[in-house]
PDB file of N, CA and C in Angstrom:
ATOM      1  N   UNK A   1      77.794   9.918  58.264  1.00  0.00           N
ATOM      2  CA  UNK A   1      79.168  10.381  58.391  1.00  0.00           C
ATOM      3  C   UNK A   1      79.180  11.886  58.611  1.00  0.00           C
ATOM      4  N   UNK A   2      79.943  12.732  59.845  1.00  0.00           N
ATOM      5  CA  UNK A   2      80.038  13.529  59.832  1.00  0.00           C
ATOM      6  C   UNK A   2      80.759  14.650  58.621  1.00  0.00           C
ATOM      7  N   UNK A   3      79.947  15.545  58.683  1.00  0.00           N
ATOM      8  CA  UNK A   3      80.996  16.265  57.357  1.00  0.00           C
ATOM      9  C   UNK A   3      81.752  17.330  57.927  1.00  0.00           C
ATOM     10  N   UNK A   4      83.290  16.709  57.502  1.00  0.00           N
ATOM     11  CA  UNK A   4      84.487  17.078  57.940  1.00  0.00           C
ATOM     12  C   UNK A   4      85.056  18.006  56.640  1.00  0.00           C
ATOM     13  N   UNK A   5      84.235  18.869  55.873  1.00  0.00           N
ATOM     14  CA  UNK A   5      84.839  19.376  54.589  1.00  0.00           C
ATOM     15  C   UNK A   5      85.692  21.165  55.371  1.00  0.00           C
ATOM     16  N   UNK A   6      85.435  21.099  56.433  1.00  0.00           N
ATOM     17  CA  UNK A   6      86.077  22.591  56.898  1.00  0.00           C
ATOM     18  C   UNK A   6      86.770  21.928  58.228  1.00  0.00           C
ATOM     19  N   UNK A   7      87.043  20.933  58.609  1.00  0.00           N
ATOM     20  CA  UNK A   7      88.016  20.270  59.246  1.00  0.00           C
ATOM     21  C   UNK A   7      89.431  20.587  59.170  1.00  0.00           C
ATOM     22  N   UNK A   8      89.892  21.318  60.403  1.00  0.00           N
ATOM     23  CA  UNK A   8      91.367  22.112  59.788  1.00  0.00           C
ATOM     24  C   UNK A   8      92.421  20.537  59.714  1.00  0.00           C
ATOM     25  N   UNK A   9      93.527  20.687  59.417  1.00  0.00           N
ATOM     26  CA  UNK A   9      94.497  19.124  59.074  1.00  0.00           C
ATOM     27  C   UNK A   9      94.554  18.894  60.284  1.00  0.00           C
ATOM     28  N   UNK A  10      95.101  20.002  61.366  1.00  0.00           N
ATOM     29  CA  UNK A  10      95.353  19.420  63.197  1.00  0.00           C
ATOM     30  C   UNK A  10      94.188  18.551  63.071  1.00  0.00           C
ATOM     31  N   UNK A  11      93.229  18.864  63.359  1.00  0.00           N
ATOM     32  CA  UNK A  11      92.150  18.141  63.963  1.00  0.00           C
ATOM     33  C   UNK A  11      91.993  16.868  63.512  1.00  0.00           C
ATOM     34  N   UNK A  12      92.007  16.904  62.081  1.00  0.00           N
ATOM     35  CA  UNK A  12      91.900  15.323  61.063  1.00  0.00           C
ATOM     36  C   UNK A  12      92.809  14.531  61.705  1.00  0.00           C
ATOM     37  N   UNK A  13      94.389  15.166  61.899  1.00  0.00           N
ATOM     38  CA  UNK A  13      95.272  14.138  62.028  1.00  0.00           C
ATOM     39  C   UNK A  13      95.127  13.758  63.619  1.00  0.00           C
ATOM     40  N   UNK A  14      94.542  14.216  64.253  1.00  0.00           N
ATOM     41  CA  UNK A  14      93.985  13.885  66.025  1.00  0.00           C
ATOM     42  C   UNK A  14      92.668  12.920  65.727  1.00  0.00           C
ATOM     43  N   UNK A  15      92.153  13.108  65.039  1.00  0.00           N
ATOM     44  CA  UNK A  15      90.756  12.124  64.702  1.00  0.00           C
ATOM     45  C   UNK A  15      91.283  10.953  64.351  1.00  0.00           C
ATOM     46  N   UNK A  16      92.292  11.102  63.280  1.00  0.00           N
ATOM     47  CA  UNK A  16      92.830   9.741  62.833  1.00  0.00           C
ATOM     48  C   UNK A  16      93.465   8.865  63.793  1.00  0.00           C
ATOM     49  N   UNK A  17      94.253   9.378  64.465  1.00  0.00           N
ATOM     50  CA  UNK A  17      95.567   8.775  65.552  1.00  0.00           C
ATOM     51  C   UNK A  17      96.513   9.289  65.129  1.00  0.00           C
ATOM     52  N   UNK A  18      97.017   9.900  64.273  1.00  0.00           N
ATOM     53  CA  UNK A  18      98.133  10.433  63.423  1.00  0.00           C
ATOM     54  C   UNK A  18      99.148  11.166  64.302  1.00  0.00           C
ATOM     55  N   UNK A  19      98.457  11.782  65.194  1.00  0.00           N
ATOM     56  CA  UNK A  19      99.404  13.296  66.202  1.00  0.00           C
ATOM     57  C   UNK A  19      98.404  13.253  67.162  1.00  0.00           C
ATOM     58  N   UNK A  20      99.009  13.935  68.166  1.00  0.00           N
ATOM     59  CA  UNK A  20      98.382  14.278  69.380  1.00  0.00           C
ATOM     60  C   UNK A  20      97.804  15.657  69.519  1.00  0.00           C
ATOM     61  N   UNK A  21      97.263  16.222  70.347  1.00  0.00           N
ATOM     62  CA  UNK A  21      96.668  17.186  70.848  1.00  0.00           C
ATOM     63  C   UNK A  21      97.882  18.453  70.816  1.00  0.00           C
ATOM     64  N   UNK A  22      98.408  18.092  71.961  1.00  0.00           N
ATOM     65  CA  UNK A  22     100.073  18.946  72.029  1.00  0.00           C
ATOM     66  C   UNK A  22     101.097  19.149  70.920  1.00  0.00           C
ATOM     67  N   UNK A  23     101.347  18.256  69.951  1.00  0.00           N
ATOM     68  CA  UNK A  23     101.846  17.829  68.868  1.00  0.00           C
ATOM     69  C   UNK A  23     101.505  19.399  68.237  1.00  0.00           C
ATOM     70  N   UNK A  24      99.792  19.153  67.754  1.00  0.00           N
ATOM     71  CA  UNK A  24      99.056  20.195  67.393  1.00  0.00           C
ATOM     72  C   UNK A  24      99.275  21.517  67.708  1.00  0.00           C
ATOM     73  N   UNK A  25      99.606  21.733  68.813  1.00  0.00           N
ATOM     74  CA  UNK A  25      99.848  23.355  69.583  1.00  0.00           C
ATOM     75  C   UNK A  25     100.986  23.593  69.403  1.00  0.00           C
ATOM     76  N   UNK A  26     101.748  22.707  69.478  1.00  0.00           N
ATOM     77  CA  UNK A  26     103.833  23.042  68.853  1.00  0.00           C
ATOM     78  C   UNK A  26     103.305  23.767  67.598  1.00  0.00           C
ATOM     79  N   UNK A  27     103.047  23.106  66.811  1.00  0.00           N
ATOM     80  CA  UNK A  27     103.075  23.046  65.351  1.00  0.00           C
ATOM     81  C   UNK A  27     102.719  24.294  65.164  1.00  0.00           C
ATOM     82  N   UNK A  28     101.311  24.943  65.802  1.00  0.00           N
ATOM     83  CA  UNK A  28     100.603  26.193  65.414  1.00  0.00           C
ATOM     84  C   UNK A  28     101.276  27.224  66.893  1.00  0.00           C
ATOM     85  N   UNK A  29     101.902  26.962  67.711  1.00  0.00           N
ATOM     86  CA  UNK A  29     102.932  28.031  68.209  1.00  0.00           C
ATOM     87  C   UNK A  29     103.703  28.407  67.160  1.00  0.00           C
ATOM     88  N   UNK A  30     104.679  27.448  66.659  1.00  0.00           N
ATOM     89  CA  UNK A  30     105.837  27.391  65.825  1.00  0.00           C
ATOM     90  C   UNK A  30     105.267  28.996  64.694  1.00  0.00           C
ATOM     91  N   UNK A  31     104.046  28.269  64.199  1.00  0.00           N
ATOM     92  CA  UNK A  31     103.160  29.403  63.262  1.00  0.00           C
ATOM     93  C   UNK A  31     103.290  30.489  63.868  1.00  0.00           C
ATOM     94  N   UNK A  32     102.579  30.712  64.819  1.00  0.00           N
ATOM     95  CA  UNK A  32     102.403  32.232  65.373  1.00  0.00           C
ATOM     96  C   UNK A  32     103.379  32.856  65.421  1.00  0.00           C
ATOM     97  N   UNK A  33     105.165  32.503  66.260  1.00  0.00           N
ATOM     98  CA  UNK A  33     106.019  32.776  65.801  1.00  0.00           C
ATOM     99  C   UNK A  33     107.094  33.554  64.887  1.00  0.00           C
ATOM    100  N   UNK A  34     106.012  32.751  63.432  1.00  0.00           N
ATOM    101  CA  UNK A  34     106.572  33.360  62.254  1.00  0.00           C
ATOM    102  C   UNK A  34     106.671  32.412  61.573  1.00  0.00           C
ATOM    103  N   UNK A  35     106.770  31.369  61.925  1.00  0.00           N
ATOM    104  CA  UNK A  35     107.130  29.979  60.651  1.00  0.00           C
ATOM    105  C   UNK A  35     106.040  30.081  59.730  1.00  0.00           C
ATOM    106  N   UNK A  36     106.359  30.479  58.586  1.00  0.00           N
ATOM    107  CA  UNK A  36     105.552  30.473  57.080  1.00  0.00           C
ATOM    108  C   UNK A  36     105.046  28.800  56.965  1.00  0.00           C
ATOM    109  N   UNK A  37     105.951  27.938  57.376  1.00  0.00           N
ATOM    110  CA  UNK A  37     105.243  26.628  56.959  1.00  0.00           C
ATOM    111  C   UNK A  37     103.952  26.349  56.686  1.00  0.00           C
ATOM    112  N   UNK A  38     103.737  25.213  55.641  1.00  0.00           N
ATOM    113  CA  UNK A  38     101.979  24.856  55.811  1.00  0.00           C
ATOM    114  C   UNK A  38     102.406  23.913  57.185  1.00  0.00           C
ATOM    115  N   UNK A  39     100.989  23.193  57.643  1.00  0.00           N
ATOM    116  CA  UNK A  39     100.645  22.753  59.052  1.00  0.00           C
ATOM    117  C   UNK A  39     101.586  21.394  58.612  1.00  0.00           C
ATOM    118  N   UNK A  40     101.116  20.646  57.943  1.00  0.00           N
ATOM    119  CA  UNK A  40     102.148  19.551  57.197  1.00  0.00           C
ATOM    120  C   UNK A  40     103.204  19.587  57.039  1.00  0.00           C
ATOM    121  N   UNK A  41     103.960  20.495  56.667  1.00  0.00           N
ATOM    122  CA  UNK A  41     105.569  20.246  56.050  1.00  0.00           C
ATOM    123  C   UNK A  41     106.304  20.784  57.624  1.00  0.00           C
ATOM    124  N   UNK A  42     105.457  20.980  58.264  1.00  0.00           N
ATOM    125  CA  UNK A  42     106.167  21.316  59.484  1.00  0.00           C
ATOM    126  C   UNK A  42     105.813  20.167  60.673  1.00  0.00           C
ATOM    127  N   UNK A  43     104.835  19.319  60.457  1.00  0.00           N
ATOM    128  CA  UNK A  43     104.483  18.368  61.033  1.00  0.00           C
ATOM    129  C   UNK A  43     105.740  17.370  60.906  1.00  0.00           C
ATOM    130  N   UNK A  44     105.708  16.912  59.442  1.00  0.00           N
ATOM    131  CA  UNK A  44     106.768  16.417  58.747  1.00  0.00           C
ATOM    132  C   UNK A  44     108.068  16.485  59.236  1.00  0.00           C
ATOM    133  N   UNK A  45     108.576  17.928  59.089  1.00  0.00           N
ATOM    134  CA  UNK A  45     109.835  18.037  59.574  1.00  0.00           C
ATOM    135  C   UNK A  45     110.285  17.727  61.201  1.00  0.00           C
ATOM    136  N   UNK A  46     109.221  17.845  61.598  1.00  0.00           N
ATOM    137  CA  UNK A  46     109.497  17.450  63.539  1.00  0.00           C
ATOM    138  C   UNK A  46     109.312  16.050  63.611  1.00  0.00           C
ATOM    139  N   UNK A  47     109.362  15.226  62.351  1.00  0.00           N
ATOM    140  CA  UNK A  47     108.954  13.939  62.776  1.00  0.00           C
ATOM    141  C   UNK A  47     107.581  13.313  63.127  1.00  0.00           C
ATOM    142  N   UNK A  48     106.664  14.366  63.537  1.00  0.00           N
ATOM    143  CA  UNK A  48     105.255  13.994  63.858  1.00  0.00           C
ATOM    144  C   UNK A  48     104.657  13.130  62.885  1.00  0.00           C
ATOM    145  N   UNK A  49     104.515  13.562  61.571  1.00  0.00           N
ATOM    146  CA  UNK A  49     104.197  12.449  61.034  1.00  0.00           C
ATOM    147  C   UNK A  49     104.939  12.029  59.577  1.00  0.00           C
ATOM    148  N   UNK A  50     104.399  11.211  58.750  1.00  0.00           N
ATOM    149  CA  UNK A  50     104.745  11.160  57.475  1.00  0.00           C
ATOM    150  C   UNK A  50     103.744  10.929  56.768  1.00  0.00           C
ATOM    151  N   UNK A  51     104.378  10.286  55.359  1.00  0.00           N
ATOM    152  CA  UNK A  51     103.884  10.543  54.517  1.00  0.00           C
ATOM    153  C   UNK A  51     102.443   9.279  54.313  1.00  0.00           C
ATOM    154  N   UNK A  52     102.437   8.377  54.720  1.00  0.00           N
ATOM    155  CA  UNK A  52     101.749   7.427  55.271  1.00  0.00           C
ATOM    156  C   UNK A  52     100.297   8.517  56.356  1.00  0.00           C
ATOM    157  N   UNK A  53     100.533   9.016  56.907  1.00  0.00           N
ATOM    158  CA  UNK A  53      99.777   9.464  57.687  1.00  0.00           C
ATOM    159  C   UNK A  53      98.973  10.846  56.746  1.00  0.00           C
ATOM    160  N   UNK A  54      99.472  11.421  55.713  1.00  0.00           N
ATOM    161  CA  UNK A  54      99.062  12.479  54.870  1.00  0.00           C
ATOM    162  C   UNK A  54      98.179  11.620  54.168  1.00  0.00           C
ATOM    163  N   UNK A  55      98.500  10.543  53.675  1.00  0.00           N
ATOM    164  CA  UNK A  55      97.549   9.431  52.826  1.00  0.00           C
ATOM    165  C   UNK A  55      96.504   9.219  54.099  1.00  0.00           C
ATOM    166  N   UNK A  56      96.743   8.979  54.853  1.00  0.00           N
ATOM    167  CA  UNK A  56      95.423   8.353  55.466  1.00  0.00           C
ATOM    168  C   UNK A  56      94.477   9.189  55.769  1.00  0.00           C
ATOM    169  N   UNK A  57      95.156  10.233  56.492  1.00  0.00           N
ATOM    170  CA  UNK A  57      94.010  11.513  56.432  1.00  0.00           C
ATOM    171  C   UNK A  57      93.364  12.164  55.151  1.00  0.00           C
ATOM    172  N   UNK A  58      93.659  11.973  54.154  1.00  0.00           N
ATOM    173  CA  UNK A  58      93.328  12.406  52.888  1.00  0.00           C
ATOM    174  C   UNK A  58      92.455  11.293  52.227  1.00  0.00           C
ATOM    175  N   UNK A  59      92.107  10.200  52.514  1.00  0.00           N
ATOM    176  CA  UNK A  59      91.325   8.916  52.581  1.00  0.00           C
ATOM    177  C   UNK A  59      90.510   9.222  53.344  1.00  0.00           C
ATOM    178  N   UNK A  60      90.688   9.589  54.368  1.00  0.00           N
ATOM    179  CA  UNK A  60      89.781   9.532  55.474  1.00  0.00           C
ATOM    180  C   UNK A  60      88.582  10.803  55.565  1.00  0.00           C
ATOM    181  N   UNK A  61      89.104  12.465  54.543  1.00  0.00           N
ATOM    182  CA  UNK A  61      88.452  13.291  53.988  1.00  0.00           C
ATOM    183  C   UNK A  61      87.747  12.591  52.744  1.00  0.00           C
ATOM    184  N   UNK A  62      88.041  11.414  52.179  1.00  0.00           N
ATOM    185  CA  UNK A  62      87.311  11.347  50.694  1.00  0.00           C
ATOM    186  C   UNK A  62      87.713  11.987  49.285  1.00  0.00           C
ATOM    187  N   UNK A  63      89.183  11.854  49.668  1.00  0.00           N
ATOM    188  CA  UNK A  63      90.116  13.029  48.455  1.00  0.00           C
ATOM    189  C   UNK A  63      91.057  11.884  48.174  1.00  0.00           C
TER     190      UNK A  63
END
């Protein structure tokens, strides 16, 4: 198993199926921006994903 322990969340949730590629670049534009958000609660809020998908990627790290 690859070790994914410095795996940023974009990437996990693109590994999983969770979000897309582009999804990913909104999210961390939005950041650059200025949006204080973590990568999640802003994922969240656009609908990209839920809370189902935070569980799976967090399973899928071994946490």
């Amino acid at each position: 198993m690859a070790d994914n322990t410095q795996e940023k969340i974009g990437e996990g949730l693109i590994r999983i199926g969770a979000i897309s590629r582009e999804q990913v670049e909104e999210i961390l534009k939005l950041q650059k921006q200025g949006d204080d958000r973590l990568f999640g609660e802003i994922a969240i809020a656009l609908g990209y994903i839920d809370d189902k998908a935070i569980e799976k990627y967090l399973k899928s790290k071994g946490l």
